[in-house]
N, C-alpha and C. Protein backbone atom coordinates (compact mmCIF):
# COMPACT_ATOMS: atom_id res chain seq x y z
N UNK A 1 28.92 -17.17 -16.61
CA UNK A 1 27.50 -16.99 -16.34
C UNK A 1 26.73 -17.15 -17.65
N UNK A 2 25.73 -17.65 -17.65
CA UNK A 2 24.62 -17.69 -18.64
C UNK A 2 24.41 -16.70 -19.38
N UNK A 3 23.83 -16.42 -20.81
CA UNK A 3 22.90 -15.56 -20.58
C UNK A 3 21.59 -15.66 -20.51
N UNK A 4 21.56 -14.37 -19.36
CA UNK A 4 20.33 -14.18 -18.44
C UNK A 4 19.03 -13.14 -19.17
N UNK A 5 18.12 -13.60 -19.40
CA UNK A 5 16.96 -12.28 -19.51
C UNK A 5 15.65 -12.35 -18.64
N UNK A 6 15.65 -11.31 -18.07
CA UNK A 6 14.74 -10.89 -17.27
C UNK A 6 13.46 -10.43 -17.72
N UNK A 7 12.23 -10.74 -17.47
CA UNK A 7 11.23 -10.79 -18.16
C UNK A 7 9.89 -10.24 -17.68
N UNK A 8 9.32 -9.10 -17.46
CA UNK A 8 8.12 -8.43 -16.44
C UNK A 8 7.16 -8.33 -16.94
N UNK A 9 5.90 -9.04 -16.67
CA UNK A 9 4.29 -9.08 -17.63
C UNK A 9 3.65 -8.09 -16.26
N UNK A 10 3.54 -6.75 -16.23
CA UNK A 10 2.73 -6.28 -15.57
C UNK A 10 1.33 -6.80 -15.03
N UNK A 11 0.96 -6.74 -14.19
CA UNK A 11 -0.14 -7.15 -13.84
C UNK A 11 -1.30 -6.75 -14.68
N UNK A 12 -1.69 -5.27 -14.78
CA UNK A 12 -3.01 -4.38 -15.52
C UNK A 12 -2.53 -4.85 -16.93
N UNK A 13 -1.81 -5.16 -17.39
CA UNK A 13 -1.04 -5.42 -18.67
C UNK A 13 -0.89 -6.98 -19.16
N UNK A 14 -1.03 -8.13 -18.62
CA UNK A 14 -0.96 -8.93 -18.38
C UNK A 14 -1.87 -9.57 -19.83
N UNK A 15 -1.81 -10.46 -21.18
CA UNK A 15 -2.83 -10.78 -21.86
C UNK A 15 -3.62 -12.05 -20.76
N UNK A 16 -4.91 -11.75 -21.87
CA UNK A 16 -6.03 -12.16 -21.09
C UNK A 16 -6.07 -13.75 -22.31
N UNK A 17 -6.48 -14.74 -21.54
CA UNK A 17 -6.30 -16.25 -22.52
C UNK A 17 -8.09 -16.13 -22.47
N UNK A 18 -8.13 -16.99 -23.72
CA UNK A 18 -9.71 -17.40 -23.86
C UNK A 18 -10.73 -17.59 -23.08
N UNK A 19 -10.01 -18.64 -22.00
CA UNK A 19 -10.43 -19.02 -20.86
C UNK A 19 -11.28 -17.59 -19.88
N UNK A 20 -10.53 -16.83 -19.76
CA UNK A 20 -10.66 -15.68 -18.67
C UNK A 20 -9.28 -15.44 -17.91
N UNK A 21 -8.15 -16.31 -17.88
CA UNK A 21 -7.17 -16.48 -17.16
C UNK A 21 -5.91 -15.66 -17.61
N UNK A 22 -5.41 -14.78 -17.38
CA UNK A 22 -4.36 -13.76 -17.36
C UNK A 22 -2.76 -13.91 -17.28
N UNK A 23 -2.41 -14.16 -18.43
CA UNK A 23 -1.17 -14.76 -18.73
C UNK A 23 0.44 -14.01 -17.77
N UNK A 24 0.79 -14.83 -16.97
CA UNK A 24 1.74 -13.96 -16.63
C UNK A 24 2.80 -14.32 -16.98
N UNK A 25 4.37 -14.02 -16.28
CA UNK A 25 5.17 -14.54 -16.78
C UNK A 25 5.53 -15.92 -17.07
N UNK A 26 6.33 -15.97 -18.21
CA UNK A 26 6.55 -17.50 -18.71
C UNK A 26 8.06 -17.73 -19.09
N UNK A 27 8.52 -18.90 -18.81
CA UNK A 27 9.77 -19.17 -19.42
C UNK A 27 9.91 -20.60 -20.37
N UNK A 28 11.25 -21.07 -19.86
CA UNK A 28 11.11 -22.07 -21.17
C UNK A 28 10.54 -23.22 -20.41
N UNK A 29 10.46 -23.68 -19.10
CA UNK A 29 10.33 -24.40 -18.31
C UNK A 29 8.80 -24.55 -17.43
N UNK A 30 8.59 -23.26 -17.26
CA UNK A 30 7.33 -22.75 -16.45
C UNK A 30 6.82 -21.83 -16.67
N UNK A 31 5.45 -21.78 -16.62
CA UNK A 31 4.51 -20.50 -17.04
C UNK A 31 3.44 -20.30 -15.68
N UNK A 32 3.23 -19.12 -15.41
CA UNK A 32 2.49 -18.67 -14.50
C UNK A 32 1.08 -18.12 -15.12
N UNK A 33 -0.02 -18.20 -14.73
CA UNK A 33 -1.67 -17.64 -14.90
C UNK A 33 -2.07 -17.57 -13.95
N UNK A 34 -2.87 -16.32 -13.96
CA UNK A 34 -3.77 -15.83 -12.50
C UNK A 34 -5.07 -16.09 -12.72
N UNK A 35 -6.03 -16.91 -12.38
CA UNK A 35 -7.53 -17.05 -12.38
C UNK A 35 -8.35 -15.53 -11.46
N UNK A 36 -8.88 -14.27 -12.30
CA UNK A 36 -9.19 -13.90 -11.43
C UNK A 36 -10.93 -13.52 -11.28
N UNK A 37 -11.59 -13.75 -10.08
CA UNK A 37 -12.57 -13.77 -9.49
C UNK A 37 -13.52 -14.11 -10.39
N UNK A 38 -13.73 -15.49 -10.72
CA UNK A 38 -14.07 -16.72 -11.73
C UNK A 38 -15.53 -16.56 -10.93
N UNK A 39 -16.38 -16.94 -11.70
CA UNK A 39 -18.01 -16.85 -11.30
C UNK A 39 -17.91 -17.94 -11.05
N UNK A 40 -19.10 -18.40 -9.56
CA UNK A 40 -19.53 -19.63 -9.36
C UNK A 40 -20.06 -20.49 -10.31
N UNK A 41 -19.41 -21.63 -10.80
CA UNK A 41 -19.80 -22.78 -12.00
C UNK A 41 -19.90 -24.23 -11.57
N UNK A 42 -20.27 -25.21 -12.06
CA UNK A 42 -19.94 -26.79 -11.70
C UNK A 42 -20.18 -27.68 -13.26
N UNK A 43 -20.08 -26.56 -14.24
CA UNK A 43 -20.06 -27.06 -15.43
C UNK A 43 -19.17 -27.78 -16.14
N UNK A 44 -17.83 -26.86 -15.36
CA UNK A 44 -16.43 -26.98 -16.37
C UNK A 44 -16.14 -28.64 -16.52
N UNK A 45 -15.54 -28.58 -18.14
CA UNK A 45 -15.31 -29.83 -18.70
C UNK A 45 -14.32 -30.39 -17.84
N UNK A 46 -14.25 -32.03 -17.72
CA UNK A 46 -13.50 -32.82 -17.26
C UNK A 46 -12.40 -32.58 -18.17
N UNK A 47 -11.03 -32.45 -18.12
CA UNK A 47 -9.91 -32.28 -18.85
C UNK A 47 -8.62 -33.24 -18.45
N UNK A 48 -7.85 -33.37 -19.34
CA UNK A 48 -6.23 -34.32 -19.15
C UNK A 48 -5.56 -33.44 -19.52
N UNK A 49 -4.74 -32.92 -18.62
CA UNK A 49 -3.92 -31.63 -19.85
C UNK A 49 -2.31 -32.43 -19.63
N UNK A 50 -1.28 -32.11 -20.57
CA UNK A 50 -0.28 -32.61 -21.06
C UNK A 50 0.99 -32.58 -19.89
N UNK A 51 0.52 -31.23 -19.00
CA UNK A 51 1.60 -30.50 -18.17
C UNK A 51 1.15 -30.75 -16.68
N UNK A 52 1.64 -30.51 -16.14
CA UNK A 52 1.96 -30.40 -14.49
C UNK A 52 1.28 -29.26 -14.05
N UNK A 53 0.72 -28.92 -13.35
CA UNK A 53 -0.08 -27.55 -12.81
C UNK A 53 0.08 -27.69 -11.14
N UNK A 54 0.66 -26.77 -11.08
CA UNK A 54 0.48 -26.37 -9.11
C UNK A 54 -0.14 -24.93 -9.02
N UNK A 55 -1.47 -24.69 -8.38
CA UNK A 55 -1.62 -23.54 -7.95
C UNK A 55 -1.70 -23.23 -6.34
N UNK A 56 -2.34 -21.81 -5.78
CA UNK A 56 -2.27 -21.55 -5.13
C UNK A 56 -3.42 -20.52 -4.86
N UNK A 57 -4.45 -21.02 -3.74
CA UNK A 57 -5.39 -20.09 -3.98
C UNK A 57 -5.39 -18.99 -3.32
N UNK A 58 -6.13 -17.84 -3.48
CA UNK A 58 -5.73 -16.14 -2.87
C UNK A 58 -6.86 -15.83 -1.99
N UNK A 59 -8.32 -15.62 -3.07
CA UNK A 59 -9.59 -15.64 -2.38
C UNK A 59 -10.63 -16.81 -3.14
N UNK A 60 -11.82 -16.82 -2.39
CA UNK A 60 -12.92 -17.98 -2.79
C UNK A 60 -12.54 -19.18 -2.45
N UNK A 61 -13.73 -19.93 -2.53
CA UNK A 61 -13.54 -21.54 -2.66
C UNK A 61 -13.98 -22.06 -3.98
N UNK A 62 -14.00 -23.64 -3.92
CA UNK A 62 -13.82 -23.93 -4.82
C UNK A 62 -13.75 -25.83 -4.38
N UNK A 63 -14.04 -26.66 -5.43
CA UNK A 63 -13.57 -28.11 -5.40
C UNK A 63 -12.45 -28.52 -6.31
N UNK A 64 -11.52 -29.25 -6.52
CA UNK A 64 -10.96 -29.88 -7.62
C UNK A 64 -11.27 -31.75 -7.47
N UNK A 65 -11.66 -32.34 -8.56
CA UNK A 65 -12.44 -32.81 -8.73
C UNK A 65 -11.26 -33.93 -9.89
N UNK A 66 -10.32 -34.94 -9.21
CA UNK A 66 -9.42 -35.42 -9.87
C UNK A 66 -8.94 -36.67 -9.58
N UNK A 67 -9.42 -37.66 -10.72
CA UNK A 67 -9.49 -38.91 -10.90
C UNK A 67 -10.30 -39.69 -10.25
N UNK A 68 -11.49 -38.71 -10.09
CA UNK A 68 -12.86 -39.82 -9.27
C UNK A 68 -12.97 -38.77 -7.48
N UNK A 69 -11.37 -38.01 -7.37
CA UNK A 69 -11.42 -37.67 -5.79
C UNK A 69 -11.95 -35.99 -5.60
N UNK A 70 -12.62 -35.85 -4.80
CA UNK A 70 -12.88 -34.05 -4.78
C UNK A 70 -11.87 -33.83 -3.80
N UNK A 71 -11.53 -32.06 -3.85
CA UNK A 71 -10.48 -32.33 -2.76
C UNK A 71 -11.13 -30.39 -2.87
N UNK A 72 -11.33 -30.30 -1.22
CA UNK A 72 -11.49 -28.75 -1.38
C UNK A 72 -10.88 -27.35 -1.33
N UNK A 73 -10.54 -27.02 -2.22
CA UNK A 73 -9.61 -25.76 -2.47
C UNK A 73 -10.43 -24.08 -1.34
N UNK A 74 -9.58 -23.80 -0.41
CA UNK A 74 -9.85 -22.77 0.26
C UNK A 74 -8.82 -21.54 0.24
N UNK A 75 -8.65 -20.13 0.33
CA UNK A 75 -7.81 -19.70 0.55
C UNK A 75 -6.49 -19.75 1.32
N UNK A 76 -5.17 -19.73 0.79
CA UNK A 76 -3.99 -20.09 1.22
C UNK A 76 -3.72 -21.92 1.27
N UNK A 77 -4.81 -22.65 0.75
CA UNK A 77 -4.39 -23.75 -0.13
C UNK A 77 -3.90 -23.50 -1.48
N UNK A 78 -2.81 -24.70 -0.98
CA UNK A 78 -2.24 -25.09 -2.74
C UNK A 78 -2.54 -26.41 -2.91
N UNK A 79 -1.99 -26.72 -4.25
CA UNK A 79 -2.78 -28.30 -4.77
C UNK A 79 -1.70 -28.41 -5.99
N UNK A 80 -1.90 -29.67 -6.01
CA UNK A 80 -1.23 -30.28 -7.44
C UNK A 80 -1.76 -31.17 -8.34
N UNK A 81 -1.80 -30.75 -9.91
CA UNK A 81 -2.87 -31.77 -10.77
C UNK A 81 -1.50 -32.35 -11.83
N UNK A 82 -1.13 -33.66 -11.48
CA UNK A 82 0.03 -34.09 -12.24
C UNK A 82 -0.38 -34.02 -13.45
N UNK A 83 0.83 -34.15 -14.55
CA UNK A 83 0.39 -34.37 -16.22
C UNK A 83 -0.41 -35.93 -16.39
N UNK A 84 -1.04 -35.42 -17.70
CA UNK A 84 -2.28 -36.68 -17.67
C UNK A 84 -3.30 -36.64 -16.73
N UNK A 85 -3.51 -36.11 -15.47
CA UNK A 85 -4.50 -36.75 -14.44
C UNK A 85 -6.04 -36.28 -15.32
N UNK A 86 -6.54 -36.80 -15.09
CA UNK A 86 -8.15 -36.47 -15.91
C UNK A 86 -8.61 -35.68 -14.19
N UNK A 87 -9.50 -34.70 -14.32
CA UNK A 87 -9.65 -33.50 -13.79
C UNK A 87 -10.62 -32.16 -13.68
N UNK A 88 -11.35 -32.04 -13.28
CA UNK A 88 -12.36 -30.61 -13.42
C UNK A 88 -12.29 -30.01 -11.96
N UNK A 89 -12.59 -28.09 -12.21
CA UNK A 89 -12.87 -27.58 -10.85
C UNK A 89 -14.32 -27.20 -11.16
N UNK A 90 -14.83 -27.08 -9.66
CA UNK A 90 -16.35 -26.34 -9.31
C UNK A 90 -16.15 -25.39 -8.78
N UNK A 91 -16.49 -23.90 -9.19
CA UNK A 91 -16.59 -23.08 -8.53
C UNK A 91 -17.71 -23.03 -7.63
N UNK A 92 -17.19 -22.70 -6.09
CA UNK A 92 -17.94 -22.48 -5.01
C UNK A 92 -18.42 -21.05 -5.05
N UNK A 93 -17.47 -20.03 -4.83
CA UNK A 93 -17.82 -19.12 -4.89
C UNK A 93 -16.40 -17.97 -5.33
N UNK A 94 -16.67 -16.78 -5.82
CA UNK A 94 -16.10 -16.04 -6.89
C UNK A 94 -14.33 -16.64 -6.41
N UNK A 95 -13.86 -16.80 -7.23
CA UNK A 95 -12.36 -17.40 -6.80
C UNK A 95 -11.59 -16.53 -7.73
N UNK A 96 -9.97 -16.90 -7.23
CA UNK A 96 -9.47 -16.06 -7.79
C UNK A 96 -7.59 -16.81 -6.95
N UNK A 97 -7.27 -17.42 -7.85
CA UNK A 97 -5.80 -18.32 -7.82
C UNK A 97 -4.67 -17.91 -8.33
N UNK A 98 -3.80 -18.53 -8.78
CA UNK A 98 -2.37 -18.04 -9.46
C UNK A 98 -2.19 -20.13 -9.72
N UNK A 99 -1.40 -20.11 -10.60
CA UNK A 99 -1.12 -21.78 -11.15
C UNK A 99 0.41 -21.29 -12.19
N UNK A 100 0.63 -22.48 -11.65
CA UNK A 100 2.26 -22.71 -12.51
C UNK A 100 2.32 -24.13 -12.92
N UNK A 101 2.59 -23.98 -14.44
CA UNK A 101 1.85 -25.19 -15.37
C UNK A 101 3.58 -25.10 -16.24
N UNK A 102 4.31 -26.81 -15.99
CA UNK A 102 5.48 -27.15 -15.97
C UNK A 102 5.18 -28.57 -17.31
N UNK A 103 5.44 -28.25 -18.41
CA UNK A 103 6.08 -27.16 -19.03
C UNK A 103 5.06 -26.06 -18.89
N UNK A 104 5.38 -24.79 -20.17
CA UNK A 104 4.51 -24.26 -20.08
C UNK A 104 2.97 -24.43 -20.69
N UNK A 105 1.87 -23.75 -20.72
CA UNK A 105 0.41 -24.34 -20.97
C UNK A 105 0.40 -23.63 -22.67
């Protein structure tokens, strides 16, 4: 067997990234962040990020807005923004997701 380590980022405990987004657990492969209850925006910068991102939304809506296509994010949708894709979200209204960004972000 490997060795194994097991790894627990409490939720209330959890660091908070620049962004607003709440770092959860991470490994060498995949990292998890919780977006939570994000103010309605349609500002956010168009971005290319390096990694793979799949989230999953909890509450709110929302657009994702990727490679020219909108596509609308509702609760108990998930979505996928491959590495490289050029990309922005609009907040609809207060949202609040979880994303797993391969490698990590």
């Amino acid at each position: 067997m490997s060795d194994t380590t097991i790894d627990k980022v409490s939720g209330a405990q959890a660091p908070q990234g620049p962004d607003g987004q709440r770092h959860l657990a991470t490994g060498k492969q995949v990292a998890m962040r919780m977006w939570v209850d994000e103010a309605p925006t349609d500002d956010k910068p168009s971005a290319a990020r390096p990694y793979e991102t799949v989230g999953y939304v909890i509450s709110g809506r929302a657009e994702l807005v990727i490679e020219g296509r909108t596509v609308r994010l509702e609760p108990g949708d998930s979505w996928l923004v491959p590495a490289g894709a050029e990309h922005t979200y609009r907040i609809l209204e207060r949202f609040t997701a979880i994303e797993a960004t391969s490698p990590p972000a």
